[in-house]
PDB file of N, CA and C in Angstrom:
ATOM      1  N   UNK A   1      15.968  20.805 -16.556  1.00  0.00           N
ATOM      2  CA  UNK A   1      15.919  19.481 -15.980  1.00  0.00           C
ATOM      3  C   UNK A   1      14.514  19.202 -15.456  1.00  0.00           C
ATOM      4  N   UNK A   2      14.277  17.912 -15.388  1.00  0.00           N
ATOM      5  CA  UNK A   2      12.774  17.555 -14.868  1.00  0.00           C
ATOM      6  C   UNK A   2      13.035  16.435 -14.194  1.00  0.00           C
ATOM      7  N   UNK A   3      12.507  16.558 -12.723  1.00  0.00           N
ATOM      8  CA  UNK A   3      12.612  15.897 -11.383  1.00  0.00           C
ATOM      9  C   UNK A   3      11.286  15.195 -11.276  1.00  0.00           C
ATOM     10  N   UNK A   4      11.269  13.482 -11.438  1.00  0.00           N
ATOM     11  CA  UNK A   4      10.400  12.684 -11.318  1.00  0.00           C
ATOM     12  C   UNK A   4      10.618  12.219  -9.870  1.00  0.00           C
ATOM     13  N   UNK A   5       9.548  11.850  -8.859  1.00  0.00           N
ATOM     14  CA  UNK A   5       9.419  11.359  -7.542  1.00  0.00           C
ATOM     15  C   UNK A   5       8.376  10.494  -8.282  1.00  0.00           C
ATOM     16  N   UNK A   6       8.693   9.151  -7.446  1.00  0.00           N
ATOM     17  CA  UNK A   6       7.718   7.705  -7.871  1.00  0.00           C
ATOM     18  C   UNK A   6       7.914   7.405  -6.335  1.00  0.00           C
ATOM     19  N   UNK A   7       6.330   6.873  -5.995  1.00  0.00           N
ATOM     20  CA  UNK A   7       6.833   6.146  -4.591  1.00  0.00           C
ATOM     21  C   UNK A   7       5.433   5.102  -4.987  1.00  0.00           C
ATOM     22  N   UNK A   8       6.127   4.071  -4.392  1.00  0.00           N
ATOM     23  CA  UNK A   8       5.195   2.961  -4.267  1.00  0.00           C
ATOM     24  C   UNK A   8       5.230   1.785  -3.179  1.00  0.00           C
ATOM     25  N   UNK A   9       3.789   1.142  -3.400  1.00  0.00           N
ATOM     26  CA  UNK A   9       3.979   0.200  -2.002  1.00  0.00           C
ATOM     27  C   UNK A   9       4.030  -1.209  -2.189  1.00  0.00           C
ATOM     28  N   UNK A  10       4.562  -1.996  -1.617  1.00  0.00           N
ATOM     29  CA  UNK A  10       4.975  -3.728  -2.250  1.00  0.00           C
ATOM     30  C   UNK A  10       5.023  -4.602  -0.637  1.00  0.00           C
ATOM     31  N   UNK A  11       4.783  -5.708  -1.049  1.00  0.00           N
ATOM     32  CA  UNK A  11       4.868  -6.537   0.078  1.00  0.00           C
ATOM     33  C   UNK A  11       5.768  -7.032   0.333  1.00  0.00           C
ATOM     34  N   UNK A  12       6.535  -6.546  -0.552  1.00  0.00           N
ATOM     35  CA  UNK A  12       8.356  -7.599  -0.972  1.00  0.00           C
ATOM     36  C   UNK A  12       9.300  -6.667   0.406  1.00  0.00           C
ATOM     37  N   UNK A  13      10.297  -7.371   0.873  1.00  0.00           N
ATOM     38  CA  UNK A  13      11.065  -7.050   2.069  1.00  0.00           C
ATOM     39  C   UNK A  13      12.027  -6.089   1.212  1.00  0.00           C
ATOM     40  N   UNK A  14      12.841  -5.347   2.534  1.00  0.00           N
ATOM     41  CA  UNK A  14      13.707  -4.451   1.563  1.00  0.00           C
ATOM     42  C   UNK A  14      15.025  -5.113   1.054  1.00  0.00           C
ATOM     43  N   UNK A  15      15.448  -6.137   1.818  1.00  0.00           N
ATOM     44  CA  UNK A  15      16.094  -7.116   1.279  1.00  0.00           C
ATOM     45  C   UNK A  15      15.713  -7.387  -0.495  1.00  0.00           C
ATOM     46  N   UNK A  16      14.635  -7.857  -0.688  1.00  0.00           N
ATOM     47  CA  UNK A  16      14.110  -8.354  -2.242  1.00  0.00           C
ATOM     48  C   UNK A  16      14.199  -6.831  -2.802  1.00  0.00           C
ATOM     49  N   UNK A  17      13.504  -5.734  -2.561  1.00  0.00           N
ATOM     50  CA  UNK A  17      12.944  -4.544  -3.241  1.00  0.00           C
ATOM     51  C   UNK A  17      14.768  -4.504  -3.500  1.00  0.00           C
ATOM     52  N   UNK A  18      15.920  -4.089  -2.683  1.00  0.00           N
ATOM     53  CA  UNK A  18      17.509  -3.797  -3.169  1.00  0.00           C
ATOM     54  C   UNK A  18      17.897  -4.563  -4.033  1.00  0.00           C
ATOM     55  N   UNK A  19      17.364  -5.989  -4.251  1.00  0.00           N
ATOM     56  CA  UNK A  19      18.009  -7.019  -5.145  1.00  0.00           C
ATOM     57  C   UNK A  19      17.590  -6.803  -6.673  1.00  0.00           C
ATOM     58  N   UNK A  20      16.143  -6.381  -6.479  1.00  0.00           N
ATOM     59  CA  UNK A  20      15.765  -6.358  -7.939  1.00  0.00           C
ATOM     60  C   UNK A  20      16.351  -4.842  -8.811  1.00  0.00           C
ATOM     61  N   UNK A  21      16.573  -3.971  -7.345  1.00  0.00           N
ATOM     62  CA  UNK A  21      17.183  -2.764  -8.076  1.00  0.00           C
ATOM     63  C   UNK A  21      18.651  -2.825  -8.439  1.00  0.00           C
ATOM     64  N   UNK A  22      19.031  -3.594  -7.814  1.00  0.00           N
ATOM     65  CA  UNK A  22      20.532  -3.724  -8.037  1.00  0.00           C
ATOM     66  C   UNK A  22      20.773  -4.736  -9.604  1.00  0.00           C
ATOM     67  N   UNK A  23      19.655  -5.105  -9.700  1.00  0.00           N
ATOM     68  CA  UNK A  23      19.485  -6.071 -11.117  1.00  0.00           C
ATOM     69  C   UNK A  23      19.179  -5.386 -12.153  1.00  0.00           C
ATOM     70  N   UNK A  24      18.621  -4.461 -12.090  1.00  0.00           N
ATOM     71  CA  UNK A  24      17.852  -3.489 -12.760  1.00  0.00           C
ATOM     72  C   UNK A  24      19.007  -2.485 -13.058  1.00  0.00           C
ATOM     73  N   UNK A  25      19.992  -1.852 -12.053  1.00  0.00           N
ATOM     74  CA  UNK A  25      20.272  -0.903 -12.316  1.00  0.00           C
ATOM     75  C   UNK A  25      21.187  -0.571 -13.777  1.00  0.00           C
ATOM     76  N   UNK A  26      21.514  -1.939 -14.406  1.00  0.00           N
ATOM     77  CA  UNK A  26      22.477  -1.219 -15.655  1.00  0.00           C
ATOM     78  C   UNK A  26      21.678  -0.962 -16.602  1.00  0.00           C
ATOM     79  N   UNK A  27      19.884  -1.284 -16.379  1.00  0.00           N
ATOM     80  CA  UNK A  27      19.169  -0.800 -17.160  1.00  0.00           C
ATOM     81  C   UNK A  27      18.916   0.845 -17.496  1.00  0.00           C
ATOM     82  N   UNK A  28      19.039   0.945 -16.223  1.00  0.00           N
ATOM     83  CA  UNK A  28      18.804   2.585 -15.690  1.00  0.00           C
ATOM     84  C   UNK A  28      19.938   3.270 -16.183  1.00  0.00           C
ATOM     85  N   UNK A  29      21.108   2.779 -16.071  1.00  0.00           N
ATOM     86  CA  UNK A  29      22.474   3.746 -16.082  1.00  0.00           C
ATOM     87  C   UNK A  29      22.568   3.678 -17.651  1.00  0.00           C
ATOM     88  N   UNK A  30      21.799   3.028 -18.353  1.00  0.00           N
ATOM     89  CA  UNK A  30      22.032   3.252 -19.962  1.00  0.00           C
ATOM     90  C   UNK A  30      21.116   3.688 -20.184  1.00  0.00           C
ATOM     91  N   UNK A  31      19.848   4.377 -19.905  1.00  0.00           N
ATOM     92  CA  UNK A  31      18.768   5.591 -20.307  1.00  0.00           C
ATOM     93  C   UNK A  31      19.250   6.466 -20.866  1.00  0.00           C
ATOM     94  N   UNK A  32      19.162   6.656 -21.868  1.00  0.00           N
ATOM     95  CA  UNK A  32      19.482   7.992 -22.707  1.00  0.00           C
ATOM     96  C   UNK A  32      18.870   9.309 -22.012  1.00  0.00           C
ATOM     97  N   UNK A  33      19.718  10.080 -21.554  1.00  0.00           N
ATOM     98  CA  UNK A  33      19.111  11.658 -21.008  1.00  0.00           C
ATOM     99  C   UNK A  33      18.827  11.297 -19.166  1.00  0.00           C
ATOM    100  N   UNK A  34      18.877  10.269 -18.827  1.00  0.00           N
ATOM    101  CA  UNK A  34      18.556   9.673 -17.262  1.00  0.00           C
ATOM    102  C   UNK A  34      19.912  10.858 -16.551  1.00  0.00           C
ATOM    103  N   UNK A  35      20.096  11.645 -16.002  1.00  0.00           N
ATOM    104  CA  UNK A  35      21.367  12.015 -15.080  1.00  0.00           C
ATOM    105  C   UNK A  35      21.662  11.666 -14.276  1.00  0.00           C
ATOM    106  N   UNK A  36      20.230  11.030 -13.415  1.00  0.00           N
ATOM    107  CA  UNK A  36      20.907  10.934 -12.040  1.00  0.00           C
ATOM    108  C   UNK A  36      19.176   9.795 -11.245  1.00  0.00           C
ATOM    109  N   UNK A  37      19.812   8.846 -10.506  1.00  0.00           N
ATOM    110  CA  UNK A  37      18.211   8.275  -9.890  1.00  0.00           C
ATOM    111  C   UNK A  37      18.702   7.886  -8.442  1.00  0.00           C
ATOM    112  N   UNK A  38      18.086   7.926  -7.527  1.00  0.00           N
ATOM    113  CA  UNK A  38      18.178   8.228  -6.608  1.00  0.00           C
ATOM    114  C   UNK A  38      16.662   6.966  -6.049  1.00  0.00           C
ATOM    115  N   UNK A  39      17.080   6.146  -5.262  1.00  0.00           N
ATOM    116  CA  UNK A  39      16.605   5.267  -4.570  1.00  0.00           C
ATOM    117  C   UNK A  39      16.233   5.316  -3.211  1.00  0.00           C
ATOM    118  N   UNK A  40      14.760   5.057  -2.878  1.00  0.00           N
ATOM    119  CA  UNK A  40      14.462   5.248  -1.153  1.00  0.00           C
ATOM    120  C   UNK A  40      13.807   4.439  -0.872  1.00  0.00           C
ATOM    121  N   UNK A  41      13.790   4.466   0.290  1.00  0.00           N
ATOM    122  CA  UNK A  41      12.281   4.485   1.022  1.00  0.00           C
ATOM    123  C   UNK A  41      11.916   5.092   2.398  1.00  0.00           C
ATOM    124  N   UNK A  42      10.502   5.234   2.753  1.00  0.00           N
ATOM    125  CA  UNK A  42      10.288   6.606   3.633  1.00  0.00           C
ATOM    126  C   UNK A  42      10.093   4.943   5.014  1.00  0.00           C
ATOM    127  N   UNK A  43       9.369   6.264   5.928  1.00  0.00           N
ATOM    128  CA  UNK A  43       8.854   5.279   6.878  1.00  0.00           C
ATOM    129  C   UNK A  43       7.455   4.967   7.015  1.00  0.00           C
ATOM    130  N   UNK A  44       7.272   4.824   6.039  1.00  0.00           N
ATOM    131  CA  UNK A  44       5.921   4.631   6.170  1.00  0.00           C
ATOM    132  C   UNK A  44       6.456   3.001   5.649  1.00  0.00           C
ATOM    133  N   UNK A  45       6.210   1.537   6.341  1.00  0.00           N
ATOM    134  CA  UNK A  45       6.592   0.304   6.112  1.00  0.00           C
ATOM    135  C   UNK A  45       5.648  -0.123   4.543  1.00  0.00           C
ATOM    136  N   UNK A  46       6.801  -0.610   3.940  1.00  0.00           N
ATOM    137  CA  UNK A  46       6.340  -1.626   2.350  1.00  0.00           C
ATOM    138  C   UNK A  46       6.583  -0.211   1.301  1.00  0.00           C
ATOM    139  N   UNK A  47       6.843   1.085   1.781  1.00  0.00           N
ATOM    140  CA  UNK A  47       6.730   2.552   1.369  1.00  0.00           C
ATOM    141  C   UNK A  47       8.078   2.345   0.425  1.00  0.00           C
ATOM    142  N   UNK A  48       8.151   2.646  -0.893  1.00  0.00           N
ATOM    143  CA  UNK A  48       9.636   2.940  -1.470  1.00  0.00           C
ATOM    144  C   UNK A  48       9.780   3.641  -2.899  1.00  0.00           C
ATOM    145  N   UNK A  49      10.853   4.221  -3.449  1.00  0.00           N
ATOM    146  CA  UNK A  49      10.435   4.736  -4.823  1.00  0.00           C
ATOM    147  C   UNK A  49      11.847   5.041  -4.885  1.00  0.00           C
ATOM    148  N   UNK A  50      12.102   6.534  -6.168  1.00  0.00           N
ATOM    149  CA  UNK A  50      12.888   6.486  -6.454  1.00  0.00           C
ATOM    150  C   UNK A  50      12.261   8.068  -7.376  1.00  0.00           C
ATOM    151  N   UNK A  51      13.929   8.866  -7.547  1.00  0.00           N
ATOM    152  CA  UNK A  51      13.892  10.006  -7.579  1.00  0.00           C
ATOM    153  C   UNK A  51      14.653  10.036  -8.744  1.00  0.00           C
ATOM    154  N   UNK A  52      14.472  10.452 -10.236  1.00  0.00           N
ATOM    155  CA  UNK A  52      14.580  10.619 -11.596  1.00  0.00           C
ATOM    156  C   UNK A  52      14.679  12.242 -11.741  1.00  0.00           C
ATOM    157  N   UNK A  53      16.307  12.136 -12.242  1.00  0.00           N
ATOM    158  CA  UNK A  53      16.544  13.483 -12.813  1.00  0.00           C
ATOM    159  C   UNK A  53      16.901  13.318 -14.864  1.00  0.00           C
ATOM    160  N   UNK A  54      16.190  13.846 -15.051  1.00  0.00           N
ATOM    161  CA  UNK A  54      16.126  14.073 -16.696  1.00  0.00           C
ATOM    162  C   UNK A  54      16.968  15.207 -17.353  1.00  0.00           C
ATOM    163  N   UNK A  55      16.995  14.594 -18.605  1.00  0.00           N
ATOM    164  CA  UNK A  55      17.851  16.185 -19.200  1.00  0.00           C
ATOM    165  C   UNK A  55      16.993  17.238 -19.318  1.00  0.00           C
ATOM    166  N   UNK A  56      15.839  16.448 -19.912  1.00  0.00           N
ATOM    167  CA  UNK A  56      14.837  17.211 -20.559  1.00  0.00           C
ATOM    168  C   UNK A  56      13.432  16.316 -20.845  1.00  0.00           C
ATOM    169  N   UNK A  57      12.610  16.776 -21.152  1.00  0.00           N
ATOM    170  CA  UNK A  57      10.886  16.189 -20.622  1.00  0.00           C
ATOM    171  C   UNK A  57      11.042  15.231 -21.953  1.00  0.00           C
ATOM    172  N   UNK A  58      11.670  15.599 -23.267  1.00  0.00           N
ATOM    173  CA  UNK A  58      11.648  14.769 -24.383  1.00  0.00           C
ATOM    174  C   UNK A  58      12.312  13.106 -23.782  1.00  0.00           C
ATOM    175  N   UNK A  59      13.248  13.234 -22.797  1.00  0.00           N
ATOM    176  CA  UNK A  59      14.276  11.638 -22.228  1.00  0.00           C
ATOM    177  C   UNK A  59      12.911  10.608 -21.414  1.00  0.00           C
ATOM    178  N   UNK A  60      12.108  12.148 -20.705  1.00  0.00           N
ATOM    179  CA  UNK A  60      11.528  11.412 -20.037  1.00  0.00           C
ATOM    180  C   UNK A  60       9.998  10.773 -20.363  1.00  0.00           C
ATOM    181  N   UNK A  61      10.038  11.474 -21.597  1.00  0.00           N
ATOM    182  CA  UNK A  61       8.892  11.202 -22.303  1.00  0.00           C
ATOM    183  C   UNK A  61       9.086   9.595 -22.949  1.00  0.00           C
ATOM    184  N   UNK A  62      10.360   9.555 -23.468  1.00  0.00           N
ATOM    185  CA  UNK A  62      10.788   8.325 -24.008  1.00  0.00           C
ATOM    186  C   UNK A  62      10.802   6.838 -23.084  1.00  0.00           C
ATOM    187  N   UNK A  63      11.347   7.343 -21.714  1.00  0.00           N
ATOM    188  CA  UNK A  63      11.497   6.311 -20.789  1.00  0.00           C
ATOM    189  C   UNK A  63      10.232   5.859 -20.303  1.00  0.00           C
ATOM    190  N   UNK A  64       9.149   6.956 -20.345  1.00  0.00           N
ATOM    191  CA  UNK A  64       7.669   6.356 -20.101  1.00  0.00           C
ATOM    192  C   UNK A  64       6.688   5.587 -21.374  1.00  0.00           C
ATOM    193  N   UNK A  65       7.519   5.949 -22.347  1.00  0.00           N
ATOM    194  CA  UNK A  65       6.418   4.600 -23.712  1.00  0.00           C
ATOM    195  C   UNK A  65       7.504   3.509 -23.456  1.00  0.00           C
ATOM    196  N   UNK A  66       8.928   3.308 -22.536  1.00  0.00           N
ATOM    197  CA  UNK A  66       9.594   2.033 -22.739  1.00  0.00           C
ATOM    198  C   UNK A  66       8.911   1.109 -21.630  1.00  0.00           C
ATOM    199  N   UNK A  67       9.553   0.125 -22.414  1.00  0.00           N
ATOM    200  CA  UNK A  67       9.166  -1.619 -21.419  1.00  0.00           C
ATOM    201  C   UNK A  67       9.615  -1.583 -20.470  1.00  0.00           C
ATOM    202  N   UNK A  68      11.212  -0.797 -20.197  1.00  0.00           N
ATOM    203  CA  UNK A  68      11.597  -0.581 -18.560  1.00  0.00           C
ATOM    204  C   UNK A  68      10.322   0.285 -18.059  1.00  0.00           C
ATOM    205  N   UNK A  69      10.372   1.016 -18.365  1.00  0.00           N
ATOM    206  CA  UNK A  69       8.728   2.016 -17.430  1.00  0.00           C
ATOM    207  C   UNK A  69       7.825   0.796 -16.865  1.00  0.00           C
ATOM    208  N   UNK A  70       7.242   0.153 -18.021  1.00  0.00           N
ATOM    209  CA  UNK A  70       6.214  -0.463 -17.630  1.00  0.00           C
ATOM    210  C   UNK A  70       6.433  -2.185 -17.478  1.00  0.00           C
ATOM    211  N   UNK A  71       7.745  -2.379 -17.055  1.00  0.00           N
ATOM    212  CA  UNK A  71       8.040  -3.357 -15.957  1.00  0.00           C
ATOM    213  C   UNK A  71       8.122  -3.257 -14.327  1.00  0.00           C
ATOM    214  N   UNK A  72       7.959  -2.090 -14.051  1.00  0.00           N
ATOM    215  CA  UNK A  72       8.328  -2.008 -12.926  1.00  0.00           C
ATOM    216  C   UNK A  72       7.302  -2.122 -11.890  1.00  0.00           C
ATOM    217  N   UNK A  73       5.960  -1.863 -11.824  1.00  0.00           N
ATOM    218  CA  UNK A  73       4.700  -2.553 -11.171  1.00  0.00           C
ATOM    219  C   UNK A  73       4.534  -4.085 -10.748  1.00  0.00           C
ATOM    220  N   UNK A  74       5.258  -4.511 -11.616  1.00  0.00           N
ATOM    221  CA  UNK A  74       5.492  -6.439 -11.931  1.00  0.00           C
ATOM    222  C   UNK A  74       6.555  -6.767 -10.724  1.00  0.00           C
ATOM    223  N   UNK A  75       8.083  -5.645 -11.570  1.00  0.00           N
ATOM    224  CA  UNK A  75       9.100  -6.137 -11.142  1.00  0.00           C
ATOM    225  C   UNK A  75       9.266  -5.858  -9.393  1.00  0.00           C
ATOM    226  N   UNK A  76       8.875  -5.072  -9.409  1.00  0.00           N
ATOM    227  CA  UNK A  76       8.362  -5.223  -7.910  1.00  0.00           C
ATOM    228  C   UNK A  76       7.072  -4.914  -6.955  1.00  0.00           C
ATOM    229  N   UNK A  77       6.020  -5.958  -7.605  1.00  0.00           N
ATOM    230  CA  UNK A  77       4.928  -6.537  -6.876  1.00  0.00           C
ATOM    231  C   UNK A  77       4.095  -4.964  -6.238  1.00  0.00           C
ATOM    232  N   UNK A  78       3.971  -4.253  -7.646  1.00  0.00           N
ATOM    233  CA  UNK A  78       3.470  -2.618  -6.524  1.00  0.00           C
ATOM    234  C   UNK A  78       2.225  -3.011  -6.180  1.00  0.00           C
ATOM    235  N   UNK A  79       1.656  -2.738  -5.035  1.00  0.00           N
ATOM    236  CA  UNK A  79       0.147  -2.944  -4.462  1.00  0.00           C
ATOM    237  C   UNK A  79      -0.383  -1.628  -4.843  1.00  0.00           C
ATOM    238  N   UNK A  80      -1.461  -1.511  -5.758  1.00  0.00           N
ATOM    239  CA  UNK A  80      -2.168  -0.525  -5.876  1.00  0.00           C
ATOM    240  C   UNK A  80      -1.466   0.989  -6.877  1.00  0.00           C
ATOM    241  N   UNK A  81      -2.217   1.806  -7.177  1.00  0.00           N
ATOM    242  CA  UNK A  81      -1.076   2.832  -7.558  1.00  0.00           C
ATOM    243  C   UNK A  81      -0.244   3.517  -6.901  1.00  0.00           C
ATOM    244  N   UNK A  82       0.898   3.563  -8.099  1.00  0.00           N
ATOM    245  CA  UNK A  82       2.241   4.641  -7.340  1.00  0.00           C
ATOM    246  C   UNK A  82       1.557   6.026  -7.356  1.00  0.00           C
ATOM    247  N   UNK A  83       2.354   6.518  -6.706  1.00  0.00           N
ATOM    248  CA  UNK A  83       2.389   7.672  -6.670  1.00  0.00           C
ATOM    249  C   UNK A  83       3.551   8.665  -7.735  1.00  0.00           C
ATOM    250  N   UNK A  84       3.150   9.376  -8.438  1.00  0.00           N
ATOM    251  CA  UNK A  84       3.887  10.222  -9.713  1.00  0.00           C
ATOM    252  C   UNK A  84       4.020  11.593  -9.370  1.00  0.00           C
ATOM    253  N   UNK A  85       5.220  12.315  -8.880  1.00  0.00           N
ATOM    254  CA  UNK A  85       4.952  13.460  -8.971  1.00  0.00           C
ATOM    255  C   UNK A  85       6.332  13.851  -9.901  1.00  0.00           C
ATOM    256  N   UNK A  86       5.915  14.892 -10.667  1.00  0.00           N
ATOM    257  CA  UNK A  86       6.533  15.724 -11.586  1.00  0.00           C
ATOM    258  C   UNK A  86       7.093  16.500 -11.185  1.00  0.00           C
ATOM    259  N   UNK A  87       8.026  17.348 -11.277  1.00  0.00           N
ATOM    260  CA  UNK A  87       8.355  18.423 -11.055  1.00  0.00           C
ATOM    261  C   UNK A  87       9.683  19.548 -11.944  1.00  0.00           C
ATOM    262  N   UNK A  88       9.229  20.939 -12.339  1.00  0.00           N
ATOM    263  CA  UNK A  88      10.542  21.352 -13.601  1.00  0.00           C
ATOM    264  C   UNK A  88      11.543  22.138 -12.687  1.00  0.00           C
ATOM    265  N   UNK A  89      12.533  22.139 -13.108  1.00  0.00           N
ATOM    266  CA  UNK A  89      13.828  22.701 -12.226  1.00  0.00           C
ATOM    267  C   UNK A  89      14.055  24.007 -13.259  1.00  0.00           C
ATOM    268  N   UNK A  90      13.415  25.134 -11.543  1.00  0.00           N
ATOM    269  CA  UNK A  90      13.692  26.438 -11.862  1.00  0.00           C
ATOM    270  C   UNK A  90      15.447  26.476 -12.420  1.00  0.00           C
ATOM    271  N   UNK A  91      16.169  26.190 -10.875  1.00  0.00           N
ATOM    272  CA  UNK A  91      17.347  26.356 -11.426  1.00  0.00           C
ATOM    273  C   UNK A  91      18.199  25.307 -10.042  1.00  0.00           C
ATOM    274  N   UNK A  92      19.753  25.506 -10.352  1.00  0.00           N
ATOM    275  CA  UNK A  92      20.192  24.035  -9.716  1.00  0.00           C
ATOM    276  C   UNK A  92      21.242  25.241  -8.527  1.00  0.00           C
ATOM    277  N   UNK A  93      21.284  24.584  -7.544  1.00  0.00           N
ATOM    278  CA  UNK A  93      22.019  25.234  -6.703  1.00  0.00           C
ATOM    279  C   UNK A  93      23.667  25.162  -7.296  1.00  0.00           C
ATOM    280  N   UNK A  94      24.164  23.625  -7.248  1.00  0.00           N
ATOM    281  CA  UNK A  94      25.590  23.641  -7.778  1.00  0.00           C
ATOM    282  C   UNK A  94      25.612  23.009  -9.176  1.00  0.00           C
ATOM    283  N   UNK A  95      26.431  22.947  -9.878  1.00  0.00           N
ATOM    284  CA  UNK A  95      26.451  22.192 -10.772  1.00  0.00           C
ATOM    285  C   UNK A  95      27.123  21.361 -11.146  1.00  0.00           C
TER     286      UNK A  95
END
């Protein structure tokens, strides 16, 4: 499995940032190889992202040449760059 962390910053309220994800989300839930995404934000204010579990680096390779990938800077107004961190899963506690 491969664990994507995205965090980014927007001027949009969290009111707007939930609406567009909640619009978005049957995009997400039909990703081929997507398992699992996981939605936040920290405290750091305008701070928010979202946590991508993959089957495998090939799903997530795919979801980054798609138009969902590279709507999402737009779709919610990111100021500046996100932040991308990667990460491969030694192994899973439960399953």
């Amino acid at each position: 499995m491969i664990i994507v962390i995205v965090k980014f910053e927007t001027t949009l309220s969290e009111d707007e940032v939930m609406a567009i994800a909640r619009e978005r989300e049957p995009e997400f839930r039909a990703l081929p190889g997507l398992l699992q995404k996981y939605y936040f934000k920290t405290d750091t204010p305008g701070e928010y992202g979202g946590v991508y579990v993959w089957d495998s680096p090939a799903s997530l390779q795919a979801y980054r040449a798609s138009d969902l990938a590279a709507s999402i800077p737009a779709a919610y107004k990111v100021v500046g760059a996100p932040s991308i961190q990667v990460l491969h899963t030694l192994f899973q506690l439960r399953e």
